[in-house]
C-alpha atoms as a PDB file:
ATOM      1  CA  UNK A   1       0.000   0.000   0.000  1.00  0.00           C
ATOM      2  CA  UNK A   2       1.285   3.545  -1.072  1.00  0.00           C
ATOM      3  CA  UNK A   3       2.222   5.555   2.205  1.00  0.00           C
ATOM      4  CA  UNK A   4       0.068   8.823   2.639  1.00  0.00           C
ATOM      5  CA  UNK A   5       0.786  11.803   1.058  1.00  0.00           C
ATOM      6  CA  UNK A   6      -1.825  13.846   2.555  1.00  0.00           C
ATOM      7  CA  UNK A   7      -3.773  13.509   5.859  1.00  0.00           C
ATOM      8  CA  UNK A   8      -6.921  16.010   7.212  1.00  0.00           C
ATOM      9  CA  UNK A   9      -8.347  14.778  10.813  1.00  0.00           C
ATOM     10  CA  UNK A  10     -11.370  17.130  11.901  1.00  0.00           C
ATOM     11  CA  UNK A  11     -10.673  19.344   9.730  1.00  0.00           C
ATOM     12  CA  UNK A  12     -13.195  22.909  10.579  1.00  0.00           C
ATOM     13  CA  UNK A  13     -13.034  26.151   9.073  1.00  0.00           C
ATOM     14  CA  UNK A  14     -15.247  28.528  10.488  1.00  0.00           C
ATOM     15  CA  UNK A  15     -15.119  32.803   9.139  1.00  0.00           C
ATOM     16  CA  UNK A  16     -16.453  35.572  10.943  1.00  0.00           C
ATOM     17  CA  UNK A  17     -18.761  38.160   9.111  1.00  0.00           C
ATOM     18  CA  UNK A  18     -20.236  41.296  10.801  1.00  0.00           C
ATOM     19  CA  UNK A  19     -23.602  39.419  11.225  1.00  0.00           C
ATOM     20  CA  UNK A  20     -22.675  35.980  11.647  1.00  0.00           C
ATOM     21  CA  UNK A  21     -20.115  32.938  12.022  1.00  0.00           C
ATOM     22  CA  UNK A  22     -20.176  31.066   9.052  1.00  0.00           C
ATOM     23  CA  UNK A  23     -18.781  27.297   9.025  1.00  0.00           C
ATOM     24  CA  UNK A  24     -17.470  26.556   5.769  1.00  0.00           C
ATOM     25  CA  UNK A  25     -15.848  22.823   6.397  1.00  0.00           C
ATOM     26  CA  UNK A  26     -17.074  21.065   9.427  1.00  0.00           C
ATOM     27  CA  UNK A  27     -15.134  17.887  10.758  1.00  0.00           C
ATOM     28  CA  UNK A  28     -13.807  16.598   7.380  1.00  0.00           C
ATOM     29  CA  UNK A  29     -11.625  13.777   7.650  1.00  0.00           C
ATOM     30  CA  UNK A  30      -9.523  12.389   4.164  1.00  0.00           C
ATOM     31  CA  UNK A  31      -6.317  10.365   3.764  1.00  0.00           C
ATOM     32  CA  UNK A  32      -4.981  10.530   0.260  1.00  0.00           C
ATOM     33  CA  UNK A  33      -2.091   8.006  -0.577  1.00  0.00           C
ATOM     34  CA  UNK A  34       1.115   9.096  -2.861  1.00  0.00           C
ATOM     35  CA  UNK A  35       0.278   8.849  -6.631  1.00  0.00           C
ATOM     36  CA  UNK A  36      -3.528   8.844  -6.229  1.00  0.00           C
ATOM     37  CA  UNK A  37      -5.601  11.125  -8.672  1.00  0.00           C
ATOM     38  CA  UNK A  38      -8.780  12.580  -6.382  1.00  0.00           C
ATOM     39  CA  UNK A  39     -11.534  14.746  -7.502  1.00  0.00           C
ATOM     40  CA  UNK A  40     -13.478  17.531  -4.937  1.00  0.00           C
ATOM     41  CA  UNK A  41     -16.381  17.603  -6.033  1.00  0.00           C
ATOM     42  CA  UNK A  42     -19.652  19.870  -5.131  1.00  0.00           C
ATOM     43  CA  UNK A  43     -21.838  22.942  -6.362  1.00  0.00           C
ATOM     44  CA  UNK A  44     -20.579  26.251  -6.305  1.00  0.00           C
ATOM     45  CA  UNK A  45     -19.863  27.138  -2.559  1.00  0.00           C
ATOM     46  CA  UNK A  46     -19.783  24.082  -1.064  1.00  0.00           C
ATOM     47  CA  UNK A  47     -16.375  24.424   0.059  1.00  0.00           C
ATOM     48  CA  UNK A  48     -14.025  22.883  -2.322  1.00  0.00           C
ATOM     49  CA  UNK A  49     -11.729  26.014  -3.187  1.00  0.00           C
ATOM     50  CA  UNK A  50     -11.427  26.330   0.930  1.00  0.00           C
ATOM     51  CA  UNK A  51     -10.345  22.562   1.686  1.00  0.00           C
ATOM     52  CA  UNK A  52      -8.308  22.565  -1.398  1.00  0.00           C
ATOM     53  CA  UNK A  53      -6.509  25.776  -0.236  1.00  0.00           C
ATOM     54  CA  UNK A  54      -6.272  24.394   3.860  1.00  0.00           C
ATOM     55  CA  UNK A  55      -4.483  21.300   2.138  1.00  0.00           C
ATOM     56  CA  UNK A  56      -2.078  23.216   0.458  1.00  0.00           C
ATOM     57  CA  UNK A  57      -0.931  25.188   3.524  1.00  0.00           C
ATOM     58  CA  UNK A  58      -2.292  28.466   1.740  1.00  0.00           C
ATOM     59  CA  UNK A  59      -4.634  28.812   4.578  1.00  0.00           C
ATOM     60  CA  UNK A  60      -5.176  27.617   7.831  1.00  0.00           C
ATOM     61  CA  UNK A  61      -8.056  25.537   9.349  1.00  0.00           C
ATOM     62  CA  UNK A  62     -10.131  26.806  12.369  1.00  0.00           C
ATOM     63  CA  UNK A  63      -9.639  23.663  14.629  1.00  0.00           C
ATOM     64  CA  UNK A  64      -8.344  20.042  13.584  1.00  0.00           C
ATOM     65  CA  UNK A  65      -4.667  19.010  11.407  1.00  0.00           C
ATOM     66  CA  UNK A  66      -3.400  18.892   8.300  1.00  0.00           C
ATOM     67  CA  UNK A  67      -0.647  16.813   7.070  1.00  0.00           C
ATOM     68  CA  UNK A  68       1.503  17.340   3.816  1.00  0.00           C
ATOM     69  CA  UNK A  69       4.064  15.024   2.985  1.00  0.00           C
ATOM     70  CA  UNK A  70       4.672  13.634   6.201  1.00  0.00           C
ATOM     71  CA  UNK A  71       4.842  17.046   8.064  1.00  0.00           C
ATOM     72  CA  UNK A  72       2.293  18.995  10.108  1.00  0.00           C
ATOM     73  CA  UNK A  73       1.628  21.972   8.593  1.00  0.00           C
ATOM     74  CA  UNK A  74      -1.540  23.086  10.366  1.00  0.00           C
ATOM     75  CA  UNK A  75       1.458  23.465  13.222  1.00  0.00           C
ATOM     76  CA  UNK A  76       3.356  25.758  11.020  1.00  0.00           C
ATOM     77  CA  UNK A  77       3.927  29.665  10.388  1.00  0.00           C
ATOM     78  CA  UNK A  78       3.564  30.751   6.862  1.00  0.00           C
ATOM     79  CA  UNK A  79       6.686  30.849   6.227  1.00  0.00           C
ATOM     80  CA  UNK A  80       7.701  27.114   7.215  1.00  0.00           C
ATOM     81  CA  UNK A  81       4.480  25.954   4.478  1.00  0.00           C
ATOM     82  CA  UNK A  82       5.557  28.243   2.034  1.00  0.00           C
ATOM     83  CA  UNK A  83       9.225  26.695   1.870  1.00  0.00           C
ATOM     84  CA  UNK A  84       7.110  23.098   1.290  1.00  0.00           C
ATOM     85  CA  UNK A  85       5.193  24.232  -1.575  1.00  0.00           C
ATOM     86  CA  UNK A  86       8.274  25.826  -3.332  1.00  0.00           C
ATOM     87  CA  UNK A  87       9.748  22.783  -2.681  1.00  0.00           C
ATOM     88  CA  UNK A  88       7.209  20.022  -3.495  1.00  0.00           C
ATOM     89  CA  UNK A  89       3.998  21.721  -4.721  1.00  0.00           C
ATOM     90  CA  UNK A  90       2.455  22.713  -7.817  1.00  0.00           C
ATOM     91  CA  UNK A  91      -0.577  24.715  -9.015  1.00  0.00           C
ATOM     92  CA  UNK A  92      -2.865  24.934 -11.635  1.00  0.00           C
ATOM     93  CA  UNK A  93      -6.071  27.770 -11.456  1.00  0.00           C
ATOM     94  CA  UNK A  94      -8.814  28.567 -13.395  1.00  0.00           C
ATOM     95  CA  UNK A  95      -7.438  32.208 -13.990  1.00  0.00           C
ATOM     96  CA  UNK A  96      -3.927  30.678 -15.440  1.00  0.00           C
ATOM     97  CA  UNK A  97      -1.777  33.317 -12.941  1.00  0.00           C
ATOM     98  CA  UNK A  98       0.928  34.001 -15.918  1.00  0.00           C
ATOM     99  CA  UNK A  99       2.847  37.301 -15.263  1.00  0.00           C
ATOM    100  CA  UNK A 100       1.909  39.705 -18.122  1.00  0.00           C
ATOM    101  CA  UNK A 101       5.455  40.824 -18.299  1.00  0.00           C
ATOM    102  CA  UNK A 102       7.498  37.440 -18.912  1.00  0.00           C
ATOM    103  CA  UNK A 103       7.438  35.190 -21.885  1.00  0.00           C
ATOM    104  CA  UNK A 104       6.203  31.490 -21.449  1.00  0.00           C
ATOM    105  CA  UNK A 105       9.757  30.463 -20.381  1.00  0.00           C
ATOM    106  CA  UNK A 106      10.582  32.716 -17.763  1.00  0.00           C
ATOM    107  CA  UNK A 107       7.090  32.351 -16.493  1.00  0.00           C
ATOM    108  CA  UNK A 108       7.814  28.413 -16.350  1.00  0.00           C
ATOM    109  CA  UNK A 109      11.374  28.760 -14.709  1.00  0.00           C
ATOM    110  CA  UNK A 110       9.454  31.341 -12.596  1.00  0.00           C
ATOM    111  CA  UNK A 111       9.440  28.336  -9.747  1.00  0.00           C
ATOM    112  CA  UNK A 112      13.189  27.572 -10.041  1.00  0.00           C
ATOM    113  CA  UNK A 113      13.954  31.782  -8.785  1.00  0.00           C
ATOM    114  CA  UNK A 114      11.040  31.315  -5.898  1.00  0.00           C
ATOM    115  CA  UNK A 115      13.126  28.439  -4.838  1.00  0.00           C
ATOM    116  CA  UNK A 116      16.382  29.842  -4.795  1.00  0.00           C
ATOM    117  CA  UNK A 117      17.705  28.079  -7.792  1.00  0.00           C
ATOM    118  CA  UNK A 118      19.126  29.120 -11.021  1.00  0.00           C
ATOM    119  CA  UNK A 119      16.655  29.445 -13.832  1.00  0.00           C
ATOM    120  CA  UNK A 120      16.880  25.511 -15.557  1.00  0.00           C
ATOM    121  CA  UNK A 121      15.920  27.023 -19.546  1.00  0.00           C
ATOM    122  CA  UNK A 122      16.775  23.543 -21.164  1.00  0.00           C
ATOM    123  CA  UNK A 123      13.656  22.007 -18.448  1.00  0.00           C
ATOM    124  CA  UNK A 124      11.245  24.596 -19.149  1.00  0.00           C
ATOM    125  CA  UNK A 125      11.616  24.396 -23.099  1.00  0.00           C
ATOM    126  CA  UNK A 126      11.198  20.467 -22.574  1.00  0.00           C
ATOM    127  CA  UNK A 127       8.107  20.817 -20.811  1.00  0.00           C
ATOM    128  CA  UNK A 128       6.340  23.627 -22.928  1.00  0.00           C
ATOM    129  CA  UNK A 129       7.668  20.941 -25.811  1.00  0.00           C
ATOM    130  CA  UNK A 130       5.816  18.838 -23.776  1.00  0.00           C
ATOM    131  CA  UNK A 131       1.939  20.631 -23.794  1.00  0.00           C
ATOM    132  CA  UNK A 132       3.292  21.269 -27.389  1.00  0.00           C
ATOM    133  CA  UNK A 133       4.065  25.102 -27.335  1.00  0.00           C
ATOM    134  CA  UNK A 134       7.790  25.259 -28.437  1.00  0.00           C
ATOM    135  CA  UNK A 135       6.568  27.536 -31.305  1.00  0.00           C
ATOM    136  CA  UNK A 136       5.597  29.854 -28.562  1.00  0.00           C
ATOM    137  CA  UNK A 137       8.152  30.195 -26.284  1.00  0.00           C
ATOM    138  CA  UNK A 138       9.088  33.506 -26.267  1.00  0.00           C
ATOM    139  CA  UNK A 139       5.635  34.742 -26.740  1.00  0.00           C
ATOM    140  CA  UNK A 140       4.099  36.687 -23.647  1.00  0.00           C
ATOM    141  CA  UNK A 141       0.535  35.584 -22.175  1.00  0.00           C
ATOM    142  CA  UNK A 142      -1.168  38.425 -24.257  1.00  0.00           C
ATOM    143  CA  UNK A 143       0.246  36.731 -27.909  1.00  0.00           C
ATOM    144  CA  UNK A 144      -1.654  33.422 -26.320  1.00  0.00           C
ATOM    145  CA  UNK A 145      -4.701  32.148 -26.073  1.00  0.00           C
ATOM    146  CA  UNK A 146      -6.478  30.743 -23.347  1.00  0.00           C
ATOM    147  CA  UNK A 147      -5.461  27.377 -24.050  1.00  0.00           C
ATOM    148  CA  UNK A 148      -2.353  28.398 -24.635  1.00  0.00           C
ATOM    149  CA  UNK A 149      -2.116  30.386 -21.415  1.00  0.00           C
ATOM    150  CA  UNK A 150      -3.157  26.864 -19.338  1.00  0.00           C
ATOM    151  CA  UNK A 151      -1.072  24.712 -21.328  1.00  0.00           C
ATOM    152  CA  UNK A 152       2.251  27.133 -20.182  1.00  0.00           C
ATOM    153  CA  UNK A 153       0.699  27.310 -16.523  1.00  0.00           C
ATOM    154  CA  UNK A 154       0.348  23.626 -16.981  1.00  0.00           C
ATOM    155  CA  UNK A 155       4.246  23.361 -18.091  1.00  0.00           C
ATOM    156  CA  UNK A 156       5.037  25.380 -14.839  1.00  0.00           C
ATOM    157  CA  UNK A 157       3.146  23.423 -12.682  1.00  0.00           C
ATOM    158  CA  UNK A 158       5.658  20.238 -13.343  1.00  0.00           C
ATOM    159  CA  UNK A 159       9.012  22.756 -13.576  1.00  0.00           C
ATOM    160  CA  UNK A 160       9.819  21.744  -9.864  1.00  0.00           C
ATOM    161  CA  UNK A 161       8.774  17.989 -10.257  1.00  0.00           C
ATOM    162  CA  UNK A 162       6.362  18.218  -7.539  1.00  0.00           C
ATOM    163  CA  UNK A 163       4.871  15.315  -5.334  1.00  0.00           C
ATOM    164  CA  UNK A 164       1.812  16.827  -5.273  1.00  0.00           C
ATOM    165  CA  UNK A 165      -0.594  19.022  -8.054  1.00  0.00           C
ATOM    166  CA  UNK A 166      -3.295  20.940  -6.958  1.00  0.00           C
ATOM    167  CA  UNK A 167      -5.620  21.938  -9.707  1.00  0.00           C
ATOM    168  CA  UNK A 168      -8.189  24.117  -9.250  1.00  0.00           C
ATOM    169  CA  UNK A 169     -10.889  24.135 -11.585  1.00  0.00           C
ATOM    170  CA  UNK A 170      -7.857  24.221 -14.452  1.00  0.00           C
ATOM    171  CA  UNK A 171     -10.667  24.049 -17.746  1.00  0.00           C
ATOM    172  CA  UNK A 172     -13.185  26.763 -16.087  1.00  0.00           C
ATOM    173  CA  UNK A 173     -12.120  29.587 -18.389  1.00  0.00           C
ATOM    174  CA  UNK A 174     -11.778  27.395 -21.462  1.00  0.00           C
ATOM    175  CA  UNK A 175     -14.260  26.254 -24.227  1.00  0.00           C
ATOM    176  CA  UNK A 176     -15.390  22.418 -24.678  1.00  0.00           C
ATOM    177  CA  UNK A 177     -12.240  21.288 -27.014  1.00  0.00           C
ATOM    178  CA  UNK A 178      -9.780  23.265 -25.756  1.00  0.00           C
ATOM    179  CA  UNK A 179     -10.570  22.078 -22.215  1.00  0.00           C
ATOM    180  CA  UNK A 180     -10.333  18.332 -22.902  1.00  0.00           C
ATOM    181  CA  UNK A 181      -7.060  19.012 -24.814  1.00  0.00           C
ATOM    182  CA  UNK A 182      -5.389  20.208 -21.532  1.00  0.00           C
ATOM    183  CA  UNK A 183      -7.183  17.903 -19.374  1.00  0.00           C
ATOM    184  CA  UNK A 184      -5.416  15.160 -21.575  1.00  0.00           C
ATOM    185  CA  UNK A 185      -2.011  17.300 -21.119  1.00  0.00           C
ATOM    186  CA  UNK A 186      -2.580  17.007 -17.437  1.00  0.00           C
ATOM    187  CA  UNK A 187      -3.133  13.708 -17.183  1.00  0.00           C
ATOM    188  CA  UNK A 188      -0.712  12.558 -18.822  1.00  0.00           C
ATOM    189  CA  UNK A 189       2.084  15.174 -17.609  1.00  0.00           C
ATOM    190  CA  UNK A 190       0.908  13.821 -14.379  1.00  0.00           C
ATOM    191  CA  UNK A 191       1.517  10.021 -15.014  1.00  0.00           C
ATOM    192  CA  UNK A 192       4.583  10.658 -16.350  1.00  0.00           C
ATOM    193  CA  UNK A 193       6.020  12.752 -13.224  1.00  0.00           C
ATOM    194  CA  UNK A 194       3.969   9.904 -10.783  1.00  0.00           C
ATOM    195  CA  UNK A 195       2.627  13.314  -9.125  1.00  0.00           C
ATOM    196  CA  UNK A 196      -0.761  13.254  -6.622  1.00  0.00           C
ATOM    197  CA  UNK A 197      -3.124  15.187  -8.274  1.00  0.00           C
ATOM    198  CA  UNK A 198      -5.581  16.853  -5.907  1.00  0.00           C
ATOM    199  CA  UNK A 199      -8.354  18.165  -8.166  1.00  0.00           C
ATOM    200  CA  UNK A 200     -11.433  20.676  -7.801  1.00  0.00           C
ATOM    201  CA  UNK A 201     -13.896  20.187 -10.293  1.00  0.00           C
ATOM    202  CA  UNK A 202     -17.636  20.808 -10.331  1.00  0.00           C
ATOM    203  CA  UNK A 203     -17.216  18.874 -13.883  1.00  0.00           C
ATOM    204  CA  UNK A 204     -18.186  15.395 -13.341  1.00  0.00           C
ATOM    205  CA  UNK A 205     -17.110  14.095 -16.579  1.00  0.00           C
ATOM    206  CA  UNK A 206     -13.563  15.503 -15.486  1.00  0.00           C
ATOM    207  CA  UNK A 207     -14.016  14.165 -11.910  1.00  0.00           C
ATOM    208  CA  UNK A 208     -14.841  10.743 -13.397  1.00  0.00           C
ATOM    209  CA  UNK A 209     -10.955  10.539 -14.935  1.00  0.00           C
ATOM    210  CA  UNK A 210      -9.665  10.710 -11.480  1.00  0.00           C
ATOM    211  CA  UNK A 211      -9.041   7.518  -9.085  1.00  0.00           C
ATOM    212  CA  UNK A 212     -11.464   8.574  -6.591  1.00  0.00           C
ATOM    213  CA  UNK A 213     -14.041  11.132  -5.834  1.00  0.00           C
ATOM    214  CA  UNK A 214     -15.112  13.307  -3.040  1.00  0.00           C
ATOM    215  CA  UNK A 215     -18.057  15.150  -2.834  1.00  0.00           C
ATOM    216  CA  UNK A 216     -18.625  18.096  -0.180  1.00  0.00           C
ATOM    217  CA  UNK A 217     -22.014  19.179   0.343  1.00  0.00           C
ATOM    218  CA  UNK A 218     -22.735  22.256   3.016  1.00  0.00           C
ATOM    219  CA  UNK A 219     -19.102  21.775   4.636  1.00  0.00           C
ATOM    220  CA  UNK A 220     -19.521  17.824   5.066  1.00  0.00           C
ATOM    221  CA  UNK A 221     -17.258  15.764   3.221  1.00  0.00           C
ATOM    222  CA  UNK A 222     -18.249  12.244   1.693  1.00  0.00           C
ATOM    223  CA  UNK A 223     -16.793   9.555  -1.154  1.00  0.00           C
ATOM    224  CA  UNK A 224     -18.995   9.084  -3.813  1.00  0.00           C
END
């Protein structure tokens, strides 16, 4: 049995408003095991975006812990889970989070400088080879379509090999063909790299490609 790559035990989120305390997550428990594909499933609010961002360490749960590749980071400052992610973690969002102002390479080697680490060109021209843009290397997000745009967020996702991918609704912004053409990029990017893919999706047909599915309904977490 594959160890476990990451671990929530009663896991809460609760925010504040002027009028009210709203819970979010309540009590979610989930154990996902190194190499696993898993889909979040749920409508629009249900609290996907918020667990998915608690089991990155981008956020912090209210009450219960969180463990990411063997360490506690519901224990740690921000600092301390921001070194683990530039480390081990990538990320894939429905907005694509290029920066305007660099080409497609130096926004794929864009991981190597947040690590510390000299900018690895020959890498980051494999991998937009990869998701099939080495035509378009040196073009800047606003010469690329949306597709385009993903596929090169896509490429920088994998630049630091990660253990773990978190995608978060990656095809929202993109139309029918376009969106299974990266979802096949990620796929198989991600088999290749034998990353853990952590995916929000209220697309079923997408969630159905994954290993296993969870489904959160009013902050409740359950496997479909």
């Amino acid at each position: 049995m594959y160890p476990s790559i990451i671990k929530a035990e009663s896991l809460s989120k609760l925010v504040s408003t002027k009028q009210e305390r709203l819970t979010i997550l309540e009590n979610v428990n989930l154990d996902i095991k190194e190499g696993e594909s898993i889909a979040i499933v749920g409508t629009s609010g249900a609290g996907k975006s918020t667990l998915m961002t608690l089991l990155a360490g981008l956020d912090t749960p209210t009450s219960g812990k969180i463990s990411l590749l063997d360490q506690q980071i519901s224990d740690m400052n921000d600092e301390e889970r921001a070194a683990i992610r530039s480390r081990s973690v990538g990320f894939v969002f429905q907005s694509f989070l290029l920066v305007p102002s660099l080409s497609a390479l130096d926004n794929v080697t864009l991981p190597c400088l947040l690590k510390g680490e000299s900018e690895n060109k020959v890498r980051a021209t494999e991998l937009l080879t990869s998701v099939g843009l080495e035509h378009r290397i040196h073009h800047f997000p606003t010469q690329l379509s949306g597709g385009e745009q993903q596929r090169v967020a896509l490429a920088r996702a994998f630049m630091i090999q990660p253990k773990v991918l978190f995608a978060d609704e990656p095809t929202g912004n993109l139309d029918q063909v376009t969106a299974e053409k990266v979802i096949h990029l990620l796929f198989e990017l991600n088999k290749q790299h034998h990353t853990t893919l952590v995916l929000v999706t209220h697309d079923m047909q997408l969630a159905n490609l994954c290993d296993r599915r969870l489904h959160i309904q009013a902050g409740h977490l359950e496997e479909l």
